[in-house]
PDB file of N, CA and C in Angstrom:
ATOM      1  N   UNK A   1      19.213  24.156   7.339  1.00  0.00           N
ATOM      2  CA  UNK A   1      17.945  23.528   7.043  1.00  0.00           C
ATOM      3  C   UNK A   1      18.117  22.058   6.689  1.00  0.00           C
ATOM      4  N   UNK A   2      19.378  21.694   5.747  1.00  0.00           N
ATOM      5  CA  UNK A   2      19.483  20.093   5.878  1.00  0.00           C
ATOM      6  C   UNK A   2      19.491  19.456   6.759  1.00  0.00           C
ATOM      7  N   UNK A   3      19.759  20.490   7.886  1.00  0.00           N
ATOM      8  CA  UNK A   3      20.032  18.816   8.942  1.00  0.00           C
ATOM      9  C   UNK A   3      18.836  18.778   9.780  1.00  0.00           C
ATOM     10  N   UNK A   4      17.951  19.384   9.071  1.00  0.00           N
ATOM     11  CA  UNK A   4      16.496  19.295   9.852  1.00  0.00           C
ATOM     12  C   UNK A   4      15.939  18.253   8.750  1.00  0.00           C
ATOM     13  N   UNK A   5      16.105  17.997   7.351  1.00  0.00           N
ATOM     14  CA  UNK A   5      15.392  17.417   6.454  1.00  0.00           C
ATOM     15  C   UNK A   5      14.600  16.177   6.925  1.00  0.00           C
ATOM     16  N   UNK A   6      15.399  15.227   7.384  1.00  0.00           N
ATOM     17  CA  UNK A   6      15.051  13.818   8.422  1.00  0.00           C
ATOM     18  C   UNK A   6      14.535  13.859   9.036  1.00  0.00           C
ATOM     19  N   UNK A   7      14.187  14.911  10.059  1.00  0.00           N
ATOM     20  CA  UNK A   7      12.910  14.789  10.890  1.00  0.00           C
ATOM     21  C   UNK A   7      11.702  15.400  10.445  1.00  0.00           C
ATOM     22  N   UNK A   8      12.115  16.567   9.257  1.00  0.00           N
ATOM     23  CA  UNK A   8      10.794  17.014   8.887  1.00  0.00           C
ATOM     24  C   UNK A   8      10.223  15.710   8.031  1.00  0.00           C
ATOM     25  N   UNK A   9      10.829  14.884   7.336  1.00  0.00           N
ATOM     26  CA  UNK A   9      10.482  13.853   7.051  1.00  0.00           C
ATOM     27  C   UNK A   9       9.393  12.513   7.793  1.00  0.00           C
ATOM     28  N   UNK A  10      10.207  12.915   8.867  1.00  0.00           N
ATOM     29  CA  UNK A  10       9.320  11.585   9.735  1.00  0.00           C
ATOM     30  C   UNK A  10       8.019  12.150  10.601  1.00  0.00           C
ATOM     31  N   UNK A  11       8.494  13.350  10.508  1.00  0.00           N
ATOM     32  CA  UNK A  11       7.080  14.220  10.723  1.00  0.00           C
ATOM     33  C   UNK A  11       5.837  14.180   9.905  1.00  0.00           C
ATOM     34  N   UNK A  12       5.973  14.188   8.988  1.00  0.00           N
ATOM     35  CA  UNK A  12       5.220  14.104   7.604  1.00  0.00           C
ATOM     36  C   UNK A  12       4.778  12.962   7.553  1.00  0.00           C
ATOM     37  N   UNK A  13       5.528  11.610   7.534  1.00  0.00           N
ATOM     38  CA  UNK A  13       5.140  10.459   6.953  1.00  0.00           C
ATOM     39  C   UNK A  13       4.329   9.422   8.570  1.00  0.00           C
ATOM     40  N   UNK A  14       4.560  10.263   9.998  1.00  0.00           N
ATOM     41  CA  UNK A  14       4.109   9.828  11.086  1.00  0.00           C
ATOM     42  C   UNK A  14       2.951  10.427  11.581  1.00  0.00           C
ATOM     43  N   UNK A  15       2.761  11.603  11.467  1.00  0.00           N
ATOM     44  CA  UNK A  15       1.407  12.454  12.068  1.00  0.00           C
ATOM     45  C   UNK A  15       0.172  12.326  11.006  1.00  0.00           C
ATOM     46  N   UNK A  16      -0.786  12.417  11.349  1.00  0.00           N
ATOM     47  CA  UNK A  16      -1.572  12.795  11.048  1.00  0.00           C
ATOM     48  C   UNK A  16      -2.071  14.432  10.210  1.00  0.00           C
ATOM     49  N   UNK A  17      -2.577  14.256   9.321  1.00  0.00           N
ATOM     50  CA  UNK A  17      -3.320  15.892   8.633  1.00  0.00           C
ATOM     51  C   UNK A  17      -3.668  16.672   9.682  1.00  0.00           C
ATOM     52  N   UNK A  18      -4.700  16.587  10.583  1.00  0.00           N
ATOM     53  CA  UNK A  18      -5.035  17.079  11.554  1.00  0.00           C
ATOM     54  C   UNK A  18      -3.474  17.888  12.664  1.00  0.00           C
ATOM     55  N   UNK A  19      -2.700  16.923  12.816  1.00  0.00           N
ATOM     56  CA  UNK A  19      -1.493  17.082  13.467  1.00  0.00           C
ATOM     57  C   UNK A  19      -0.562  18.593  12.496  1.00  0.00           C
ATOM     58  N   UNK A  20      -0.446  17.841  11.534  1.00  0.00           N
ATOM     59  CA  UNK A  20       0.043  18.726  10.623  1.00  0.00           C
ATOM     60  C   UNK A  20      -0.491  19.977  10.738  1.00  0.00           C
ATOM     61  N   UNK A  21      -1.614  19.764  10.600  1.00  0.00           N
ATOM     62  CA  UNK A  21      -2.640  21.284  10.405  1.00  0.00           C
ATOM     63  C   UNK A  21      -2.360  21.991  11.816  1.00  0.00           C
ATOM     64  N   UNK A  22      -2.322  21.500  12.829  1.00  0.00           N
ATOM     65  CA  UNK A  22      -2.034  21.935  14.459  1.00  0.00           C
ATOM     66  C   UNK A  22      -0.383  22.540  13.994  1.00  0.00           C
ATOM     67  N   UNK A  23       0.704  21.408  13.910  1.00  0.00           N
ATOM     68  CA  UNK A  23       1.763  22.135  13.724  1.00  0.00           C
ATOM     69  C   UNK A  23       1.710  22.916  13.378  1.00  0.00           C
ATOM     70  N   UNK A  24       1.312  23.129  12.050  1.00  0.00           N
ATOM     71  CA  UNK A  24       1.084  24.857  11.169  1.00  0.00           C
ATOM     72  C   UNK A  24       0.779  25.950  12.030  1.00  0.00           C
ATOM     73  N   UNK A  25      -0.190  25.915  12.362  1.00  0.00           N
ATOM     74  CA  UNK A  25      -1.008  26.915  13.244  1.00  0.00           C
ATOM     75  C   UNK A  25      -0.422  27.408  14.292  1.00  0.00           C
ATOM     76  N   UNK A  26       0.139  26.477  15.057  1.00  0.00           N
ATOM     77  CA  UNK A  26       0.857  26.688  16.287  1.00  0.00           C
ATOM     78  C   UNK A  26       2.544  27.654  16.196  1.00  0.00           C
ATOM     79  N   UNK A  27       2.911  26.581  15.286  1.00  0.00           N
ATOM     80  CA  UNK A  27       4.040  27.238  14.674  1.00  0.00           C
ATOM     81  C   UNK A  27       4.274  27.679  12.920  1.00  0.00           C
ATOM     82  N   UNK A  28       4.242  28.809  12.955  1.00  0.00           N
ATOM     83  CA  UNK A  28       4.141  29.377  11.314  1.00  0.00           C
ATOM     84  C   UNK A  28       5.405  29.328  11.030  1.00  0.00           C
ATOM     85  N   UNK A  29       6.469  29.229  11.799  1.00  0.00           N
ATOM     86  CA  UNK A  29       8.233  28.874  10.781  1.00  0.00           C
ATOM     87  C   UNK A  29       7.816  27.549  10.471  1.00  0.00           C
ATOM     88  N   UNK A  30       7.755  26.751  11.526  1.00  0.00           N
ATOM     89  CA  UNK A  30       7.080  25.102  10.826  1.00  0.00           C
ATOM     90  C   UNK A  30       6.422  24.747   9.561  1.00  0.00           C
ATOM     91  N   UNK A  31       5.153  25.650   9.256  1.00  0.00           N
ATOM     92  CA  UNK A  31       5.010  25.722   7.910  1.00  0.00           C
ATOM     93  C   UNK A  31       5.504  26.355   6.759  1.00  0.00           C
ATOM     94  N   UNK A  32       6.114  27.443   7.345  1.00  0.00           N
ATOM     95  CA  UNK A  32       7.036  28.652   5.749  1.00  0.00           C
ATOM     96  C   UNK A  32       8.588  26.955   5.978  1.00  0.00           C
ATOM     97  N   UNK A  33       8.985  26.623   6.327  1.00  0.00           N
ATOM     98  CA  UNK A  33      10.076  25.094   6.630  1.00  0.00           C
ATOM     99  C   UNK A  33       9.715  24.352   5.677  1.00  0.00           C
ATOM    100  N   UNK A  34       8.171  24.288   5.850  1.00  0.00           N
ATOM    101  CA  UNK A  34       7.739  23.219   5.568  1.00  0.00           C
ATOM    102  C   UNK A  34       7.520  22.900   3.580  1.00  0.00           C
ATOM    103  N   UNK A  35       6.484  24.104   3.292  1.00  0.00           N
ATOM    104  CA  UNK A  35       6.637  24.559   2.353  1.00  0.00           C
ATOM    105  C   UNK A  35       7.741  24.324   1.654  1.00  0.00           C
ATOM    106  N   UNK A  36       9.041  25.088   2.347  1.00  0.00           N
ATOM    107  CA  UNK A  36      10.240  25.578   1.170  1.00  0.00           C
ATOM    108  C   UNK A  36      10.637  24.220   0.910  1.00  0.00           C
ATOM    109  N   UNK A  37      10.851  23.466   2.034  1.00  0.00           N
ATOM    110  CA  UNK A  37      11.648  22.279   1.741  1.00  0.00           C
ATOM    111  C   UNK A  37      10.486  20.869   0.527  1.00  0.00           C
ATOM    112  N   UNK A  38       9.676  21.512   0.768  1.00  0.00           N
ATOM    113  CA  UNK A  38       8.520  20.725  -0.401  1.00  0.00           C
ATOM    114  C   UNK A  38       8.967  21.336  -1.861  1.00  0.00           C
ATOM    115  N   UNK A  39       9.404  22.857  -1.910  1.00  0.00           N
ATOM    116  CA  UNK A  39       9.431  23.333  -3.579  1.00  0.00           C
ATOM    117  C   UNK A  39      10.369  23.089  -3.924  1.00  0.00           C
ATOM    118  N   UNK A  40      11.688  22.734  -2.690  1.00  0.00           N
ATOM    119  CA  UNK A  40      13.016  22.415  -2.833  1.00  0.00           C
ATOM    120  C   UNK A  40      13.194  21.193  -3.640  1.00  0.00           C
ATOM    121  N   UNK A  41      11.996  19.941  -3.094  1.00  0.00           N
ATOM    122  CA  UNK A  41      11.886  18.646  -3.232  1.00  0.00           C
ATOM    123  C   UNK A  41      11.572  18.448  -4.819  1.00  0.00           C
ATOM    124  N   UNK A  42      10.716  19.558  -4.717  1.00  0.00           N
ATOM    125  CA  UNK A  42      10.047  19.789  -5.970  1.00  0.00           C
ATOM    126  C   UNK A  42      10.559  19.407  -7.369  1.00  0.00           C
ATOM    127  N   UNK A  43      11.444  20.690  -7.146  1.00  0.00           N
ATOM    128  CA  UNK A  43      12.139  21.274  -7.815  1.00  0.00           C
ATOM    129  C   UNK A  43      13.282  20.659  -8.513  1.00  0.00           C
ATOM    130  N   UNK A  44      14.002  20.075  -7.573  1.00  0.00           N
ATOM    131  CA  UNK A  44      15.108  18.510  -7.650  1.00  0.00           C
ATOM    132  C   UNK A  44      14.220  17.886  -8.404  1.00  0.00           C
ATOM    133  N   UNK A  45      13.333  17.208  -7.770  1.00  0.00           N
ATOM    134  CA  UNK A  45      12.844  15.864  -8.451  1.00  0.00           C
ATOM    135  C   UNK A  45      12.412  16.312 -10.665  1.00  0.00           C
ATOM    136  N   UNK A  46      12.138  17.309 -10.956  1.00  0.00           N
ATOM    137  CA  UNK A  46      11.755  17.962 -11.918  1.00  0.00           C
ATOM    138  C   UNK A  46      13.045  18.111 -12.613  1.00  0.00           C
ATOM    139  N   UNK A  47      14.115  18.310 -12.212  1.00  0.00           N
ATOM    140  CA  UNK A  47      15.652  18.559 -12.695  1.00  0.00           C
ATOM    141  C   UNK A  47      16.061  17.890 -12.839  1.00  0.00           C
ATOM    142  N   UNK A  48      15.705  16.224 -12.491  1.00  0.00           N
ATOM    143  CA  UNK A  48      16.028  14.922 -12.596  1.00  0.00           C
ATOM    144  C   UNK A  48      15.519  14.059 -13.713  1.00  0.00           C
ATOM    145  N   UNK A  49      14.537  14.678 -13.390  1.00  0.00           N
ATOM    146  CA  UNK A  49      13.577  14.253 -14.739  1.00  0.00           C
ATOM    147  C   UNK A  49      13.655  14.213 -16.010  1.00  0.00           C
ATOM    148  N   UNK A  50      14.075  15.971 -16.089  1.00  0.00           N
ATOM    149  CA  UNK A  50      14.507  16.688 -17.077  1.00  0.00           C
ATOM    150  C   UNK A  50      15.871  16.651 -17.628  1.00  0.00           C
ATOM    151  N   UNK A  51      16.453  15.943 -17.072  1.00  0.00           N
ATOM    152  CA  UNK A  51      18.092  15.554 -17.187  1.00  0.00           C
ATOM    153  C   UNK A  51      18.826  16.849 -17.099  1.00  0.00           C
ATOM    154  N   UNK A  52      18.748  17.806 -16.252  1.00  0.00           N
ATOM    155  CA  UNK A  52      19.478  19.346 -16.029  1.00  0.00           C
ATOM    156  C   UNK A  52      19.646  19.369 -15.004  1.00  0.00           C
ATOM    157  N   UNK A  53      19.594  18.215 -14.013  1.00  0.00           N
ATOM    158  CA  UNK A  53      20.182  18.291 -12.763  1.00  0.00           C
ATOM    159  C   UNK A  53      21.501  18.622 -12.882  1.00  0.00           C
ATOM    160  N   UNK A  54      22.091  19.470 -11.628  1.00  0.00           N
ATOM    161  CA  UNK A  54      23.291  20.100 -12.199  1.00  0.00           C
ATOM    162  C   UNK A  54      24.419  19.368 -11.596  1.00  0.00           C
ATOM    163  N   UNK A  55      23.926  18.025 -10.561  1.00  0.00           N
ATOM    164  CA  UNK A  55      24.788  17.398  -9.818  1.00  0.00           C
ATOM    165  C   UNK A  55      24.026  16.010 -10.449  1.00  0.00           C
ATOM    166  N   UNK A  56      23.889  15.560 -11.709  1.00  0.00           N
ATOM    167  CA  UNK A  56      23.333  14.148 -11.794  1.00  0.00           C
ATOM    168  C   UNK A  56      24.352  13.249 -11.876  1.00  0.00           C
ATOM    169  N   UNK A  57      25.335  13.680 -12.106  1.00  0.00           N
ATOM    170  CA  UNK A  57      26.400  12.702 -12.350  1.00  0.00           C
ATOM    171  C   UNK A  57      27.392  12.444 -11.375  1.00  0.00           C
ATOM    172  N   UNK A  58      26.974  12.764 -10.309  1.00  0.00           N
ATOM    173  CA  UNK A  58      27.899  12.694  -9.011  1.00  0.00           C
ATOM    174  C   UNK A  58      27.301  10.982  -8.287  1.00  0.00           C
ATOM    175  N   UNK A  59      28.195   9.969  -7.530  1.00  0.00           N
ATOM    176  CA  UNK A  59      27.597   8.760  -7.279  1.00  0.00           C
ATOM    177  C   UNK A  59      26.710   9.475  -5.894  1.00  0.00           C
ATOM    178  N   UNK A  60      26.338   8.080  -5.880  1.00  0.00           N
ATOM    179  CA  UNK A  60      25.790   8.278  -4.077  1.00  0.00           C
ATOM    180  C   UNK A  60      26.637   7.906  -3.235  1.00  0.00           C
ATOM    181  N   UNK A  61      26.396   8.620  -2.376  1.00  0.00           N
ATOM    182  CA  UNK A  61      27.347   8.073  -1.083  1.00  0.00           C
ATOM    183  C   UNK A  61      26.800   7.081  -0.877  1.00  0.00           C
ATOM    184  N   UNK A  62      27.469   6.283   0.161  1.00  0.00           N
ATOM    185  CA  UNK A  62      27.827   5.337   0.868  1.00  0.00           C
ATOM    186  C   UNK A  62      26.570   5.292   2.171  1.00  0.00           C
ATOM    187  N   UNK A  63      25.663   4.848   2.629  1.00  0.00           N
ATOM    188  CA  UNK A  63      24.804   4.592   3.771  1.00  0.00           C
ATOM    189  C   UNK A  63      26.101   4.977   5.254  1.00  0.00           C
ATOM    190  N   UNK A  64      27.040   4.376   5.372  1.00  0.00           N
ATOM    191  CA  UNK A  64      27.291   5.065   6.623  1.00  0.00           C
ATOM    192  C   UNK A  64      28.113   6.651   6.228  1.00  0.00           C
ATOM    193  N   UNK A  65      28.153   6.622   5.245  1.00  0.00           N
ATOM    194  CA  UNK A  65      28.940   8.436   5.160  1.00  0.00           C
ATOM    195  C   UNK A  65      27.592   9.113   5.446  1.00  0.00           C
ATOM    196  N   UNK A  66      26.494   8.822   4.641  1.00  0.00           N
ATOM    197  CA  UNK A  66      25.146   9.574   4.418  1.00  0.00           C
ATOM    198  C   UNK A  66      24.715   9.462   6.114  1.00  0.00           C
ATOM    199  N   UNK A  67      24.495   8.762   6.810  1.00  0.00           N
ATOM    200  CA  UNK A  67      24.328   8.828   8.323  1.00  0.00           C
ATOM    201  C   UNK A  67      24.991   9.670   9.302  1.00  0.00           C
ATOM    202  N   UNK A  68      26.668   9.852   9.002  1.00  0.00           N
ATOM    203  CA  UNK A  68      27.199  10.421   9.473  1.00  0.00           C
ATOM    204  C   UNK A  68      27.118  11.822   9.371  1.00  0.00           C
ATOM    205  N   UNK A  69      27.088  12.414   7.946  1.00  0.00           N
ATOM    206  CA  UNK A  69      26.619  13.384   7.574  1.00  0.00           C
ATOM    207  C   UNK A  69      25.621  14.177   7.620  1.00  0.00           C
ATOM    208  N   UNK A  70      24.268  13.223   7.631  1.00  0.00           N
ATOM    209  CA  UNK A  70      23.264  13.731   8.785  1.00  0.00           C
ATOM    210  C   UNK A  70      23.535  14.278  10.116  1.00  0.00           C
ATOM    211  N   UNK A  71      24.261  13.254  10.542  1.00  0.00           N
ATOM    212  CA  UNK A  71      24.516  13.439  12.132  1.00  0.00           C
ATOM    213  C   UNK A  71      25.363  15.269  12.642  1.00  0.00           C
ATOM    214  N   UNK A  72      26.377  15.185  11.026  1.00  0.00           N
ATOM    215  CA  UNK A  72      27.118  16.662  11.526  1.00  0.00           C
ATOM    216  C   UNK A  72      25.848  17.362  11.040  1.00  0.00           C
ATOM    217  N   UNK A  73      25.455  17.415  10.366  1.00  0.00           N
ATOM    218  CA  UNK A  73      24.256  18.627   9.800  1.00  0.00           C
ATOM    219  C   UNK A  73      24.005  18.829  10.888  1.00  0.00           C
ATOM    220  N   UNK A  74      22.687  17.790  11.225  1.00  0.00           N
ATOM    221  CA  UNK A  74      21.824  18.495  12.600  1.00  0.00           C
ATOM    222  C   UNK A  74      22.324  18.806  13.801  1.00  0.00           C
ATOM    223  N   UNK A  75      23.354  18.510  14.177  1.00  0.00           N
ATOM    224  CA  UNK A  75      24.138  19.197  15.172  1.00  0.00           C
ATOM    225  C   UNK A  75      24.294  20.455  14.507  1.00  0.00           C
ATOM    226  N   UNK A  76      24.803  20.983  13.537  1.00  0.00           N
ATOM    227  CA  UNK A  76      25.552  21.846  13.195  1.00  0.00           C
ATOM    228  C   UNK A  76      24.351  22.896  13.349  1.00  0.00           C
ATOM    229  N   UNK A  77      22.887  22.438  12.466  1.00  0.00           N
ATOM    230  CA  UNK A  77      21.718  23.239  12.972  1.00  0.00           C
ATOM    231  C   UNK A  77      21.260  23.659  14.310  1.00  0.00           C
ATOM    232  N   UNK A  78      21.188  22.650  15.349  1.00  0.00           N
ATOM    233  CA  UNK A  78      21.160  22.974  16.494  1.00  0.00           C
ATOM    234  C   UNK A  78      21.741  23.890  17.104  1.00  0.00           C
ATOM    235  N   UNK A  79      23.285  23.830  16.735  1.00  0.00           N
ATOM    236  CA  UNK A  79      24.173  24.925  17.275  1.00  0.00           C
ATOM    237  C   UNK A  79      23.949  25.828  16.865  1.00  0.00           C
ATOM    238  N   UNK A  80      23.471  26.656  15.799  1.00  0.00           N
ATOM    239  CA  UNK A  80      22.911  27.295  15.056  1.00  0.00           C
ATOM    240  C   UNK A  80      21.793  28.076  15.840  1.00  0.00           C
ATOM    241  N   UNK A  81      20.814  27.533  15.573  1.00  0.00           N
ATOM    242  CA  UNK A  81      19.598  27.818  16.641  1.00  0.00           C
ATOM    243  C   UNK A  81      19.705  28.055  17.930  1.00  0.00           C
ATOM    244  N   UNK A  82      20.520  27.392  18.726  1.00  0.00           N
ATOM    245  CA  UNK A  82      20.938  27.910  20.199  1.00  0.00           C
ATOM    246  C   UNK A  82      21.851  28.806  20.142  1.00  0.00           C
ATOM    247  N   UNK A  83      22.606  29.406  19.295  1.00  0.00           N
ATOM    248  CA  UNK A  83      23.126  30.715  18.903  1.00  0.00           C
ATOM    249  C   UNK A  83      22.637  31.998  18.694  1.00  0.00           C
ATOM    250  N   UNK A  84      21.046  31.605  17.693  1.00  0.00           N
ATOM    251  CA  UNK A  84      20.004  32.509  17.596  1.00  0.00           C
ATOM    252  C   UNK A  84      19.230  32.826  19.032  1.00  0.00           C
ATOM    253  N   UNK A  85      19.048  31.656  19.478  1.00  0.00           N
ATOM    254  CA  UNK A  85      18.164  32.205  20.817  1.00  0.00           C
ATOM    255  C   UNK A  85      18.833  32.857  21.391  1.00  0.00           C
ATOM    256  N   UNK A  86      20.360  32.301  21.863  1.00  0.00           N
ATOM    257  CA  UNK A  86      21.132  33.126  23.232  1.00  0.00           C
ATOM    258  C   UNK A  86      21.224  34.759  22.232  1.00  0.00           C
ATOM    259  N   UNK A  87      21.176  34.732  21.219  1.00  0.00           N
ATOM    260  CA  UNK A  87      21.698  36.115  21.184  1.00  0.00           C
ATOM    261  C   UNK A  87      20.372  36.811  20.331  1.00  0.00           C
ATOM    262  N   UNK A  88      19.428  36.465  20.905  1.00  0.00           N
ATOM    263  CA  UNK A  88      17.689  36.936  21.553  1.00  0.00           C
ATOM    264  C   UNK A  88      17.260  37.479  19.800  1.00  0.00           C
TER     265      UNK A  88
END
């Protein structure tokens, strides 16, 4: 599911409500996705807040590690998913 995070992102912040509301409808994993990764967001951001994040003290990466790392995720999802389909 992380290495989908980035596009569900630009999904969100590029379409339209209306669009959104179509995605949903059309596709219902799109919205149960959609959802989780919102309570996920949630949920973090609230743990941060609260100073009980359980990783607050870790730095940030670096902009090209964080790119790269994207890059294996969503491959890694893809492969994933074309694993699920071929094996029906």
């Amino acid at each position: 599911m992380i290495g989908h995070m980035q596009d569900l992102h630009r999904i969100y912040s590029t379409t339209s409500d209306r669009t959104l509301r179509d995605l949903c409808r059309r596709f219902p994993g799109f919205e149960r996705y959609a959802r989780l990764m919102e309570e996920v967001s949630e949920q973090n951001q609230a743990m941060v807040a609260a100073g009980t994040h359980p990783y607050d003290d870790l730095p940030e990466l670096p902009e090209p590690l964080k790119a790269s790392l994207l890059h294996v995720l969503g491959a890694a999802a893809e492969l994933e998913f074309q694993a699920a389909v071929e094996g029906g």
